[in-house]
Protein backbone atom coordinates (compact mmCIF):
# COMPACT_ATOMS: atom_id res chain seq x y z
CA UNK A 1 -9.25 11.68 -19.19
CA UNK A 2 -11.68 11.99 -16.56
CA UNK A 3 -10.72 9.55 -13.53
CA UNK A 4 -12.26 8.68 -10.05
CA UNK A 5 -10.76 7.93 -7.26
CA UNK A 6 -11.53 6.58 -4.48
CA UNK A 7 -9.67 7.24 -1.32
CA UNK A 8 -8.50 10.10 -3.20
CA UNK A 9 -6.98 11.86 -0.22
CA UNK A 10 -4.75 9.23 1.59
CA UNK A 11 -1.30 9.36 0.81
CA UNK A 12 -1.31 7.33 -1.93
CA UNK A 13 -4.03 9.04 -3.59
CA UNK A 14 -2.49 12.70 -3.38
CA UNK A 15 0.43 11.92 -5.35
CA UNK A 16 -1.58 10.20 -7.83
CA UNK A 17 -4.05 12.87 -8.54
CA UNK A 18 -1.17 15.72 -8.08
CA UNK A 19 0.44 13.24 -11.04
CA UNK A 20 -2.43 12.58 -13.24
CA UNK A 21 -3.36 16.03 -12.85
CA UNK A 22 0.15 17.77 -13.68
CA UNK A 23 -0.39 15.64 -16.98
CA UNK A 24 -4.02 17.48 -17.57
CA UNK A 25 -6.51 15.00 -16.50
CA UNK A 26 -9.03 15.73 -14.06
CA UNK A 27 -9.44 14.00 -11.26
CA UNK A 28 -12.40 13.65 -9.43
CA UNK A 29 -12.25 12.18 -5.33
CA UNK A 30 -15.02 9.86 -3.79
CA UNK A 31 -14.88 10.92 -0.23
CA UNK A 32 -16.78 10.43 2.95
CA UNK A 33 -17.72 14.35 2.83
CA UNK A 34 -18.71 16.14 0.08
CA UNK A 35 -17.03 18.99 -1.33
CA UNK A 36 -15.64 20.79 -4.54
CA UNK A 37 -14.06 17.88 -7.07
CA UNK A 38 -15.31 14.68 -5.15
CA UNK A 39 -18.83 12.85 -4.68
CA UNK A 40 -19.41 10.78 -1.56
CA UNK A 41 -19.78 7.19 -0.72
CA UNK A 42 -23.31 8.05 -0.10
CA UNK A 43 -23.35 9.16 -3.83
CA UNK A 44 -21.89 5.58 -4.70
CA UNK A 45 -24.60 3.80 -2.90
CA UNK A 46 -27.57 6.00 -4.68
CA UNK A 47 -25.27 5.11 -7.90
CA UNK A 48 -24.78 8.71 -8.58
CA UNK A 49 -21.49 8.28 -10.36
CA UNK A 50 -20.63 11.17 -12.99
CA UNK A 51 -19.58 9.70 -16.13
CA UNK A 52 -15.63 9.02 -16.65
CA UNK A 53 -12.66 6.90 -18.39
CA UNK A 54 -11.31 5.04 -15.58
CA UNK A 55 -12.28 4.41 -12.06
CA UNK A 56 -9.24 3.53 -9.15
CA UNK A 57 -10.23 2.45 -5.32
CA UNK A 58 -7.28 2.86 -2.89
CA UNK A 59 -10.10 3.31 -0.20
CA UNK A 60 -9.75 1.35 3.41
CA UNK A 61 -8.55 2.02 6.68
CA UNK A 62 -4.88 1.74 7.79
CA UNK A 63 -4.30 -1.35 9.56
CA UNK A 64 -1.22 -0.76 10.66
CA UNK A 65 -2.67 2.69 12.84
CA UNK A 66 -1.07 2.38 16.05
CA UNK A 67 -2.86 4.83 17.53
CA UNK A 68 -5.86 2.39 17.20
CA UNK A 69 -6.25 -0.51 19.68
CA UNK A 70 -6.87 -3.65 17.92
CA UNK A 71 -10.31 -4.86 19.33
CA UNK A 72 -13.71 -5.69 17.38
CA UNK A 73 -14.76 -2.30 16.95
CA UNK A 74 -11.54 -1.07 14.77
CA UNK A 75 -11.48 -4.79 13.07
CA UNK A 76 -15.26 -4.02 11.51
CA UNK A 77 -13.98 -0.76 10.67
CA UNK A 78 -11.12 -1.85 8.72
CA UNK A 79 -13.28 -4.95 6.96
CA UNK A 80 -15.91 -2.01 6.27
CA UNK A 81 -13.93 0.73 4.48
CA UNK A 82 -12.42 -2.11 2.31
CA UNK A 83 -15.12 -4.52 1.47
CA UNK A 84 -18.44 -2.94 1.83
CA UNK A 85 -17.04 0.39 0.18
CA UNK A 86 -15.81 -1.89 -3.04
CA UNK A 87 -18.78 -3.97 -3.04
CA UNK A 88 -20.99 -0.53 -3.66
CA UNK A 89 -18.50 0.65 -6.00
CA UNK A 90 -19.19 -2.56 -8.04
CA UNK A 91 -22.84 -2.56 -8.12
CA UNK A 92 -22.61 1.14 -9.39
CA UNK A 93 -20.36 0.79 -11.96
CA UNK A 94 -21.86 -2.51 -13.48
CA UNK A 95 -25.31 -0.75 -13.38
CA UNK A 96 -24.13 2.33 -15.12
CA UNK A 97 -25.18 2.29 -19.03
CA UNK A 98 -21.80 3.72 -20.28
CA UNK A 99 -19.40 2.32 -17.83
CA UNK A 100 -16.02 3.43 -17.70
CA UNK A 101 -13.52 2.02 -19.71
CA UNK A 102 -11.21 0.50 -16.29
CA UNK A 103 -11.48 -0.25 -13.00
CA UNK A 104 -8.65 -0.35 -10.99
CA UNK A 105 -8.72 -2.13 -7.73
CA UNK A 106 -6.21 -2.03 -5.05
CA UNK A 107 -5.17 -4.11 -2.16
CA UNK A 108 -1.96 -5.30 -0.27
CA UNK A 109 1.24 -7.45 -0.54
CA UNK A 110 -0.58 -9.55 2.47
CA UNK A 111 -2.51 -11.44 0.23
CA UNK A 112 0.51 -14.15 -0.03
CA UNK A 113 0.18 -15.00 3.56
CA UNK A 114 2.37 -16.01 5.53
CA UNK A 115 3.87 -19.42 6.75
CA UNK A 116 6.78 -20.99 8.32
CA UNK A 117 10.39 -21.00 6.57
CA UNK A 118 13.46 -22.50 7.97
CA UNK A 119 15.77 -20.41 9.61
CA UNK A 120 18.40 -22.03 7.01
CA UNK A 121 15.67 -21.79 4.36
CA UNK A 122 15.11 -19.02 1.58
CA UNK A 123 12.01 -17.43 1.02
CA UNK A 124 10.03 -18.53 -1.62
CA UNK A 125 9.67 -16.24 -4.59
CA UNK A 126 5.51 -15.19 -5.23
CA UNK A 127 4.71 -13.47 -7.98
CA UNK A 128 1.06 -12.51 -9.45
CA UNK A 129 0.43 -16.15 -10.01
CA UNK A 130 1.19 -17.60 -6.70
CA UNK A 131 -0.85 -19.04 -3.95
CA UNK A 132 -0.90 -17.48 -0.56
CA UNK A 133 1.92 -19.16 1.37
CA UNK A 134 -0.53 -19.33 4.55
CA UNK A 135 -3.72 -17.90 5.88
CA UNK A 136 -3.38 -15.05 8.52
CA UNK A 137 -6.06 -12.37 9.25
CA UNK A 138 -4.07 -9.83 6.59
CA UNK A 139 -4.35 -12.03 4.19
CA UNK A 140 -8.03 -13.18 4.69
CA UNK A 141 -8.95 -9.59 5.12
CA UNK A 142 -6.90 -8.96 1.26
CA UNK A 143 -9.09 -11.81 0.06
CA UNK A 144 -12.52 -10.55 1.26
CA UNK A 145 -11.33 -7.01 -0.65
CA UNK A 146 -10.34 -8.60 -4.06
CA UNK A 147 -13.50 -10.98 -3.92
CA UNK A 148 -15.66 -7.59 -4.10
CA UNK A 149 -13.78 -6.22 -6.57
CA UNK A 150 -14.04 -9.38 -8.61
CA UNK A 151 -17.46 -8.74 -8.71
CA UNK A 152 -16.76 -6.19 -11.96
CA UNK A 153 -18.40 -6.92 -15.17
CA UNK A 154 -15.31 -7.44 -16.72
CA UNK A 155 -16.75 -7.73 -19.98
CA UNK A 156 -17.82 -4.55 -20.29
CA UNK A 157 -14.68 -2.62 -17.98
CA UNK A 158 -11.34 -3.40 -17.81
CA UNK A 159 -10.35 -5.09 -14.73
CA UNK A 160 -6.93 -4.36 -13.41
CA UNK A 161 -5.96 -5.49 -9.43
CA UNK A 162 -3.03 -3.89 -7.84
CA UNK A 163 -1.09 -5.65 -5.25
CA UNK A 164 0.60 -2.88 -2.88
CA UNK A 165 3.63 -3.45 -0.94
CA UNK A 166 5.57 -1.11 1.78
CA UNK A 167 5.45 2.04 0.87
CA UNK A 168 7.84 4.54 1.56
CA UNK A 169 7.79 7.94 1.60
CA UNK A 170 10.08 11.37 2.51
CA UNK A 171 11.47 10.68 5.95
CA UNK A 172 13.20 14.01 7.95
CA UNK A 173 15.75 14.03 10.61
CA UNK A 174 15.84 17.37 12.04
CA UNK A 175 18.95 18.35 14.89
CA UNK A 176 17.24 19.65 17.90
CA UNK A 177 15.05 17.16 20.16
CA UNK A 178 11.89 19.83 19.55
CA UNK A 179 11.83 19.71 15.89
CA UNK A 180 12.60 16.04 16.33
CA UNK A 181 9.47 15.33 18.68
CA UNK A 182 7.30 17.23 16.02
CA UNK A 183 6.03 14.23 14.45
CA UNK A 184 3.49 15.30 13.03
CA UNK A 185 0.98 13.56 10.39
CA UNK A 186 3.08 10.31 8.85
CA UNK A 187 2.65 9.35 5.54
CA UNK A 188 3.98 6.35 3.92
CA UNK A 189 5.92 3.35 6.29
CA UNK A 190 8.90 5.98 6.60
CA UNK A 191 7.43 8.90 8.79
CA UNK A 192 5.66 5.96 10.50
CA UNK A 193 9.28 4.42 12.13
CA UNK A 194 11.17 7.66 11.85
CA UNK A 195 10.97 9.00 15.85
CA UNK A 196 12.39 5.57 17.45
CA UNK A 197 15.21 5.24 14.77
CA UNK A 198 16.21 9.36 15.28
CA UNK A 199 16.38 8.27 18.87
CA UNK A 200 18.59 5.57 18.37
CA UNK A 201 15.94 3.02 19.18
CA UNK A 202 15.34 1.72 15.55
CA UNK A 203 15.19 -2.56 15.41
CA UNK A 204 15.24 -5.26 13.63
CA UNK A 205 12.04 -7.39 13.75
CA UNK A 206 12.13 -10.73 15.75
CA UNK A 207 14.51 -12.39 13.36
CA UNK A 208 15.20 -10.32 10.76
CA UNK A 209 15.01 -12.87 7.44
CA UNK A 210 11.47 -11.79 7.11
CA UNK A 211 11.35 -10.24 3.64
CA UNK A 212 10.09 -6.80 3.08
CA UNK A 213 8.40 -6.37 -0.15
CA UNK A 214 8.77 -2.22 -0.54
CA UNK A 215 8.21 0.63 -3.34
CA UNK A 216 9.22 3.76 -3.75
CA UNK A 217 5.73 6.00 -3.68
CA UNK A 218 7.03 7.41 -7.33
CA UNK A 219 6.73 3.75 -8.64
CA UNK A 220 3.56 3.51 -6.85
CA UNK A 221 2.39 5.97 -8.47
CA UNK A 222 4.26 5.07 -11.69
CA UNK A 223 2.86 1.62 -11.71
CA UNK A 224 -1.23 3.10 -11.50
CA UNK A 225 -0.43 5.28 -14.26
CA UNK A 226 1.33 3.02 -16.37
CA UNK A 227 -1.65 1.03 -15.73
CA UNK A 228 -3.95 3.03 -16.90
CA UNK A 229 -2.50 4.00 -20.00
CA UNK A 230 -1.75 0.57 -21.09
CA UNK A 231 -5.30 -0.57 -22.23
CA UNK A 232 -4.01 -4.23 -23.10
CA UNK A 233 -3.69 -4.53 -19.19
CA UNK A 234 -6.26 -6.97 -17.50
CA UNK A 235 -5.30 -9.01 -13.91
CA UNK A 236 -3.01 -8.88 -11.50
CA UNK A 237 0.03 -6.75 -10.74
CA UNK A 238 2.19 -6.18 -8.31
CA UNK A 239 3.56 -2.90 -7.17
CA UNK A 240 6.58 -3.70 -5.44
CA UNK A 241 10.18 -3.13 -6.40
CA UNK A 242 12.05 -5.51 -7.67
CA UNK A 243 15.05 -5.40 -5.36
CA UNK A 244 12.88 -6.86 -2.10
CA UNK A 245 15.53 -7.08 0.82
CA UNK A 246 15.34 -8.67 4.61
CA UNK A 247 14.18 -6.41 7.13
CA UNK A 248 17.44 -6.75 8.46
CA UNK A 249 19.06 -5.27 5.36
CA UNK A 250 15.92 -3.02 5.60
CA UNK A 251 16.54 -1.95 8.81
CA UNK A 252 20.13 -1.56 8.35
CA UNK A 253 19.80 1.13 5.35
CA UNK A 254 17.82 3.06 6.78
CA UNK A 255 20.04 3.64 9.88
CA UNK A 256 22.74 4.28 7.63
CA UNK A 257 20.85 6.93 5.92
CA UNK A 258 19.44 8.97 9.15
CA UNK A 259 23.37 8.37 10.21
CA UNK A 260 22.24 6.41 13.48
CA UNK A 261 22.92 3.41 14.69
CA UNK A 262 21.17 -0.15 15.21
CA UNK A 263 21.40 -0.80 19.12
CA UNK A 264 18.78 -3.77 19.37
CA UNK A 265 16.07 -6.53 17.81
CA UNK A 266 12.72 -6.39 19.22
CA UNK A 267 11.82 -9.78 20.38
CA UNK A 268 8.60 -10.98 18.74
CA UNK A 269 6.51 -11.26 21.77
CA UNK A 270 6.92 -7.84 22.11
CA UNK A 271 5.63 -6.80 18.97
CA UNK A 272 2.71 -8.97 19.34
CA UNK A 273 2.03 -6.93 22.64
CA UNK A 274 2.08 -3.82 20.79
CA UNK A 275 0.33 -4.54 17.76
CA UNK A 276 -1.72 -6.95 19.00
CA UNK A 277 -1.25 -10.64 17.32
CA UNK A 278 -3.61 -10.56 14.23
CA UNK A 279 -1.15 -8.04 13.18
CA UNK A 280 1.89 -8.67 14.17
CA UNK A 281 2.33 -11.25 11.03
CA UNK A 282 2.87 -7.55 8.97
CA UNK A 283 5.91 -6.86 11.19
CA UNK A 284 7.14 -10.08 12.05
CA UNK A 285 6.32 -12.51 8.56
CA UNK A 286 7.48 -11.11 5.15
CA UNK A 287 6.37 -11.96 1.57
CA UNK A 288 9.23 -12.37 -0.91
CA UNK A 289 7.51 -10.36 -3.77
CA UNK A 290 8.14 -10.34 -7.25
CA UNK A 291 6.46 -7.79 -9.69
CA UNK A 292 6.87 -10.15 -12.75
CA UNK A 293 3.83 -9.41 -14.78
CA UNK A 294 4.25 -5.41 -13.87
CA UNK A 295 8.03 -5.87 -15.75
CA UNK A 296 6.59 -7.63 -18.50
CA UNK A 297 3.70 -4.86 -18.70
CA UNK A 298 6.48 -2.46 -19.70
CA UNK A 299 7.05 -0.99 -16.32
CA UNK A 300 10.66 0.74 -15.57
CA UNK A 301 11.11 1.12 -12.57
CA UNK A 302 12.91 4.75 -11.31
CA UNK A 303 14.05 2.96 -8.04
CA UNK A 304 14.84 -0.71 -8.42
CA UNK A 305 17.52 -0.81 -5.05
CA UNK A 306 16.47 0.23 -1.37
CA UNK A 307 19.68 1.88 -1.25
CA UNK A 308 18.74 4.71 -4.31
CA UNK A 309 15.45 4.81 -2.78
CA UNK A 310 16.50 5.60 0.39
CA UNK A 311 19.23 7.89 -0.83
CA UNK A 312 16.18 9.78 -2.69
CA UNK A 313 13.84 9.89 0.65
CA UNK A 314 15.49 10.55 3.65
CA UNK A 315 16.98 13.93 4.31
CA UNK A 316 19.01 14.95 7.09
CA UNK A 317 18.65 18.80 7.91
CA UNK A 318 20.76 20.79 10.74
């Protein structure tokens, strides 16, 4: 098959293309800059889109980049590379006279909200069908994105929406303080916490019953594929293992792996003052995700447990 991607080179996008393309499909990128094997967004806009079996946006700006302050500016940004790019991609593909065959649209676990649950309470269970449990700014920002990609003519393409959760990908702990302060480009949630917990300095978040709704970036990219292949798939799905633990029991696993220990909880105010507080809800909130319809799709998951995950991801080198 031919397939498009957009966002092709963000970390999700790499492994699926290095996937799809290991299998013999070719893989075309929509990028901001042109170049061998992609088109631009500018291309998108003209509705210069080279025919092809299925079409996949992972495109949109990280909102969880740190190294970005949280003000107006990066807020636009974020709503921009989501919304407006989707809402092109739409209008291109529903003008095109041999569309291809499935659209695959992408967007976050965030879409259930948040809300307040009793510290005695359990989370509820969401799954595909569920309402958001709250309206923050994540999940408004999820619903903008899946309104333009609702915008499909799903008569004519196939219209599948992916639900992401936590990602995680290869984490290294390295012996000597250099290596160790070599951080690097971080891919994935892993990299992204990796320096403060090889310190010592990993946390819990504010209370720690916040659930964590995580995947293994082989399911991610197992789920897409899967996806894609199974042509009786229409709707929502959501690509998050099934074994969904607290961020305490997060937290706590991940220590154990890098073989350090757990030494303090950051207090919520404080990751509201470094995050800023239309994001902190990411950290400190959790979604208690279920991927019900992707199990009933046929899905296996390789890594159903944090703890095989983890045992698969981070490696200790000396």
């Amino acid at each position: 098959m031919h397939i498009l991607i957009g966002g092709g080179s963000g970390f999700i996008g790499s492994a699926l293309t290095a996937r799809l393309r290991t299998r013999g499909d070719k893989v075309t990128w929509i990028s901001r800059t042109a170049g061998p094997g992609r088109i631009t967004w500018q291309d998108v806009e003209r509705g210069d889109i080279p025919p092809c079996d299925v079409v996949i946006n992972l495109a949109g700006q990280h909102i969880l980049d740190l190294r970005r302050r949280w003000n107006d500016a990066f807020i636009h940004e974020v709503l921009h590379s989501r919304v407006d790019t989707t809402l092109s991609l739409v209008r291109a593909l529903n003008a095109m006279e041999h569309p291809p065959a499935a659209f695959i649209s992408a967007a976050g676990k965030c879409a259930y909200g948040t809300g307040e649950v009793a510290s005695h309470a359990r989370y509820p269970e969401l799954d595909e069908s569920s309402e958001p449990m709250g309206i923050d700014f994540p999940a408004e920002l999820v619903a903008q994105w899946e309104k333009a990609a609702s915008g499909i003519d799903s008569a004519r393409i196939r219209h599948v929406a992916v639900r992401i959760g936590v990602v995680l990908g290869a984490v290294d702990r390295t012996s000597t303080l250099g290596k160790l302060w070599r951080v690097g480009r971080a891919h994935g949630f892993l990299p992204l916490i990796r320096l403060p917990f090889c310190l010592g300095l990993g946390a819990v978040m504010g209370h720690g019953r916040q659930p964590v709704p995580w995947i293994h970036i082989d399911d991610t990219v197992g789920v897409f594929v899967h996806l894609i292949d199974s042509e009786e798939t229409r709707g929502r799905y959501n690509a998050v293992a099934p074994g969904v633990v607290s961020n305490r029991e997060f937290t706590a696993v991940l220590a154990k792996r890098l073989r350090r220990p757990i030494v303090w909880s950051a207090p919520a105010w404080l990751v509201r003052a470094v995050v800023g507080q239309d994001r902190a809800s990411i950290l400190l909130e959790g979604q208690n995700v279920k991927p019900k319809r992707t199990l009933e799709a046929g899905y296996s998951f390789r890594y159903p447990a944090l703890d095989g995950a983890m045992a698969d991801l981070v490696r200790i080198t000396f």
